[in-house]
Protein backbone atom coordinates (compact mmCIF):
# COMPACT_ATOMS: atom_id res chain seq x y z
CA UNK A 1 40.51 65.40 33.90
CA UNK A 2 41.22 68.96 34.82
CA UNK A 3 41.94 70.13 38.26
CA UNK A 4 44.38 67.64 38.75
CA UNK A 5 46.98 70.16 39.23
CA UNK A 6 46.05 73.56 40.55
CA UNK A 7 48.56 76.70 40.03
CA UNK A 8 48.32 80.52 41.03
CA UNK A 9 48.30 82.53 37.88
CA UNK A 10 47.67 85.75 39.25
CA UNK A 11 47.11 87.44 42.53
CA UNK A 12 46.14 90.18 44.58
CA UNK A 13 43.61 91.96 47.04
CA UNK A 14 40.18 90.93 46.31
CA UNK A 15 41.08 88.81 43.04
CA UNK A 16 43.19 85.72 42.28
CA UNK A 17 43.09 83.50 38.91
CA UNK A 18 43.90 79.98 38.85
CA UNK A 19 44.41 77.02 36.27
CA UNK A 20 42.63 74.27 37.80
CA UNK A 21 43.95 71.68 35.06
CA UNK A 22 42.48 73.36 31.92
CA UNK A 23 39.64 75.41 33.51
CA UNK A 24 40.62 78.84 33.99
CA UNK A 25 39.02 80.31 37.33
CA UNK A 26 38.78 83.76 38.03
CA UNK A 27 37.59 84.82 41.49
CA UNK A 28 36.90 88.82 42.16
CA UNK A 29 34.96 89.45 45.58
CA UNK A 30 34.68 93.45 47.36
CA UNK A 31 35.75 96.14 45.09
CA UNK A 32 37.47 95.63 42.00
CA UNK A 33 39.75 98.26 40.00
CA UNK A 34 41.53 98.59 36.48
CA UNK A 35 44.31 97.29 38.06
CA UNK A 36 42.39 93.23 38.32
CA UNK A 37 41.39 94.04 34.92
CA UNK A 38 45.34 94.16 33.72
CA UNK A 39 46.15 90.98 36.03
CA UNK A 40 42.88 89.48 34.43
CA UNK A 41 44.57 89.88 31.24
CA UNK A 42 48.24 88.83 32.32
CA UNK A 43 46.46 85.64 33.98
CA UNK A 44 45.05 84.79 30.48
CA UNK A 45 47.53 85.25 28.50
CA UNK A 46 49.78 82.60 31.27
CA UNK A 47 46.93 80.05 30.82
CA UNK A 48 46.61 80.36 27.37
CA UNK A 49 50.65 79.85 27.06
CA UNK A 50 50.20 76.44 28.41
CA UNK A 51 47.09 75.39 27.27
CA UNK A 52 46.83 73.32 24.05
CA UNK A 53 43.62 71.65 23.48
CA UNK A 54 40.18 72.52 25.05
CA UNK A 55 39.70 74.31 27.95
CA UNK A 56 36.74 76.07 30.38
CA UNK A 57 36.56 79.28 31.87
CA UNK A 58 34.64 79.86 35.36
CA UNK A 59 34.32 83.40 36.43
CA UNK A 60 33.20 83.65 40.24
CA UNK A 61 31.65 87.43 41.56
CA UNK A 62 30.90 87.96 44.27
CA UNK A 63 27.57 89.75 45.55
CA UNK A 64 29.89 92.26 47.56
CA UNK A 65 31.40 93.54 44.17
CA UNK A 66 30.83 96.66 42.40
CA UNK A 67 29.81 96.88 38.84
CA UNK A 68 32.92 97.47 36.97
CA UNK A 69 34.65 100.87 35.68
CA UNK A 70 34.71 101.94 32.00
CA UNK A 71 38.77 100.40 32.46
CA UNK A 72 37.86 97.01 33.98
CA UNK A 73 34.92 96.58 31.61
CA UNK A 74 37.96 96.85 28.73
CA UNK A 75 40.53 94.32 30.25
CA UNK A 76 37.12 91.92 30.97
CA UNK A 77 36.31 92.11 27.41
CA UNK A 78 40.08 91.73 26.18
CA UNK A 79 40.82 88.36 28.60
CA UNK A 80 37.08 87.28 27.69
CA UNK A 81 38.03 87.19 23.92
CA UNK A 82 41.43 85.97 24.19
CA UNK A 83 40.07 83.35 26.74
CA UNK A 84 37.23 82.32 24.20
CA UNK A 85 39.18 80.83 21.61
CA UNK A 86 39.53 77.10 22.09
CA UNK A 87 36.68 77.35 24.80
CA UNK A 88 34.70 74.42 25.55
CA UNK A 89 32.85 76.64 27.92
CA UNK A 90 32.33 79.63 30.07
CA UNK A 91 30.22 80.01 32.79
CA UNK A 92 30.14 83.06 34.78
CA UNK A 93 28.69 83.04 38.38
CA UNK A 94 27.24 86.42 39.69
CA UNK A 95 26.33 85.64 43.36
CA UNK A 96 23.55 87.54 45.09
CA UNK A 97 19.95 88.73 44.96
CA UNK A 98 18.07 91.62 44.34
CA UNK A 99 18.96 94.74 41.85
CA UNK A 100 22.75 94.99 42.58
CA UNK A 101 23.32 90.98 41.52
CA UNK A 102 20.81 91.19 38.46
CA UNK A 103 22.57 94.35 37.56
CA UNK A 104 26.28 92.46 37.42
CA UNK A 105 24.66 89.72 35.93
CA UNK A 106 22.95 91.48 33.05
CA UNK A 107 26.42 93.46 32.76
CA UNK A 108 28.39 90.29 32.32
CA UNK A 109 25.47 88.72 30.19
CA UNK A 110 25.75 91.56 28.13
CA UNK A 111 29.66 91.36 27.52
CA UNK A 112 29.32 87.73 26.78
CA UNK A 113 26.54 88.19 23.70
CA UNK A 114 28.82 90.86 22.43
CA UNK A 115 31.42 88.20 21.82
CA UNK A 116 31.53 87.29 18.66
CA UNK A 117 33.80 83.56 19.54
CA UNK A 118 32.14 82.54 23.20
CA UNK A 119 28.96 80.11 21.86
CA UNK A 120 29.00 78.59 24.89
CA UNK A 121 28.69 81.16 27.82
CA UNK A 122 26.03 81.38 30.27
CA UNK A 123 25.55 83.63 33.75
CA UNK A 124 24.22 81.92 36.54
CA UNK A 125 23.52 83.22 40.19
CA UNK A 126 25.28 79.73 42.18
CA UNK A 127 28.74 78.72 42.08
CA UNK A 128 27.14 74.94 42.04
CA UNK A 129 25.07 75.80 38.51
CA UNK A 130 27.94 76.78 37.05
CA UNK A 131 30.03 74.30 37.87
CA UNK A 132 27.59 71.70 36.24
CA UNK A 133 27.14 73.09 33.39
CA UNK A 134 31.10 73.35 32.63
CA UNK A 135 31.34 69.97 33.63
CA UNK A 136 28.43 69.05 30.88
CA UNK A 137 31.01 70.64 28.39
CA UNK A 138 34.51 69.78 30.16
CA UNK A 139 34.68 66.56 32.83
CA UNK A 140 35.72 68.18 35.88
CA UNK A 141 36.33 66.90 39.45
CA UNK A 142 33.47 69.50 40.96
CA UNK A 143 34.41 68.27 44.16
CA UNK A 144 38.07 69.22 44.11
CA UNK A 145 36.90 71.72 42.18
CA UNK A 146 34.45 73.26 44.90
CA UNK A 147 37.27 72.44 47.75
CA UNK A 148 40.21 75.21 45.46
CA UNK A 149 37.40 77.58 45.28
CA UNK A 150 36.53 77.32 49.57
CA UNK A 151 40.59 77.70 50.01
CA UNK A 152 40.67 80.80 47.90
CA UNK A 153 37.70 82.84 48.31
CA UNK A 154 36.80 84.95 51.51
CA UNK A 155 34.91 84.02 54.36
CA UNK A 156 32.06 86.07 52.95
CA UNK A 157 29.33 83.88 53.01
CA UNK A 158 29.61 83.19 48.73
């Protein structure tokens, strides 16, 4: 069952990527640069090295982030692809309300449809939607699950 081990794959202000045992999180919270975008890649190709077999991805945003650069959009659609082969799912979780959250949402919605490989991708608004639906595709402990993601996100209220 994944997320029996947990590693760092990547790290750095305002972003860190994880393997939680053959789900690949990615957490970006505050303002995000080209330079998460490379270690977004880096972190995928690391997972991917190890990884035989199926495997999730679980992107969490938080409301607090800006809509990505030209640059960041590039690397996000690079690790996306290279992340979607062998993907049982991918769930993406935009936090927020209003026209700033919709906005990232529809962005990352966007990026998914325009990947030819990712069939099963969807964009929610809660951390806790997502997490069900990857664990519809990919039998996850979403508790120990929900406990990594508390350790490594901000105290930012998302």
């Amino acid at each position: 069952m994944p997320g029996s081990e947990t590693q760092i794959l990547a790290e750095a202000s305002n972003c860190v990527f994880l393997d939680f045992g053959g789900l690949f999180v990615g957490l970006f919270w505050g303002d995000t640069n080209a330079t998460h975008g490379e270690l977004f890649v880096e972190a995928a190709e690391t997972f991917l090295s190890t990884r035989q077999g199926r495997h999730g991805v679980l992107i969490l945003v938080s409301a607090d982030s800006r809509p990505p650069s030209r640059a960041l959009r590039q690397d996000l659609v690079k690790a996306i692809g290279m992340l979607s082969e062998g993907t049982e799912c991918y769930a993406s979780v935009l936090t927020g309300k209003g026209v700033k959250a919709s906005t990232l949402r529809a962005i990352m919605g966007a990026l998914l449809m325009a990947m030819p490989r990712v069939s099963r991708a969807r964009v929610y608004s809660t951390l806790e939607e997502g997490i069900a639906w990857c664990n519809k595709h990919l039998p996850l402990d979403t508790d120990q699950l929900l406990e990594t993601i508390e350790r490594y996100r901000p105290a930012r209220g998302w």
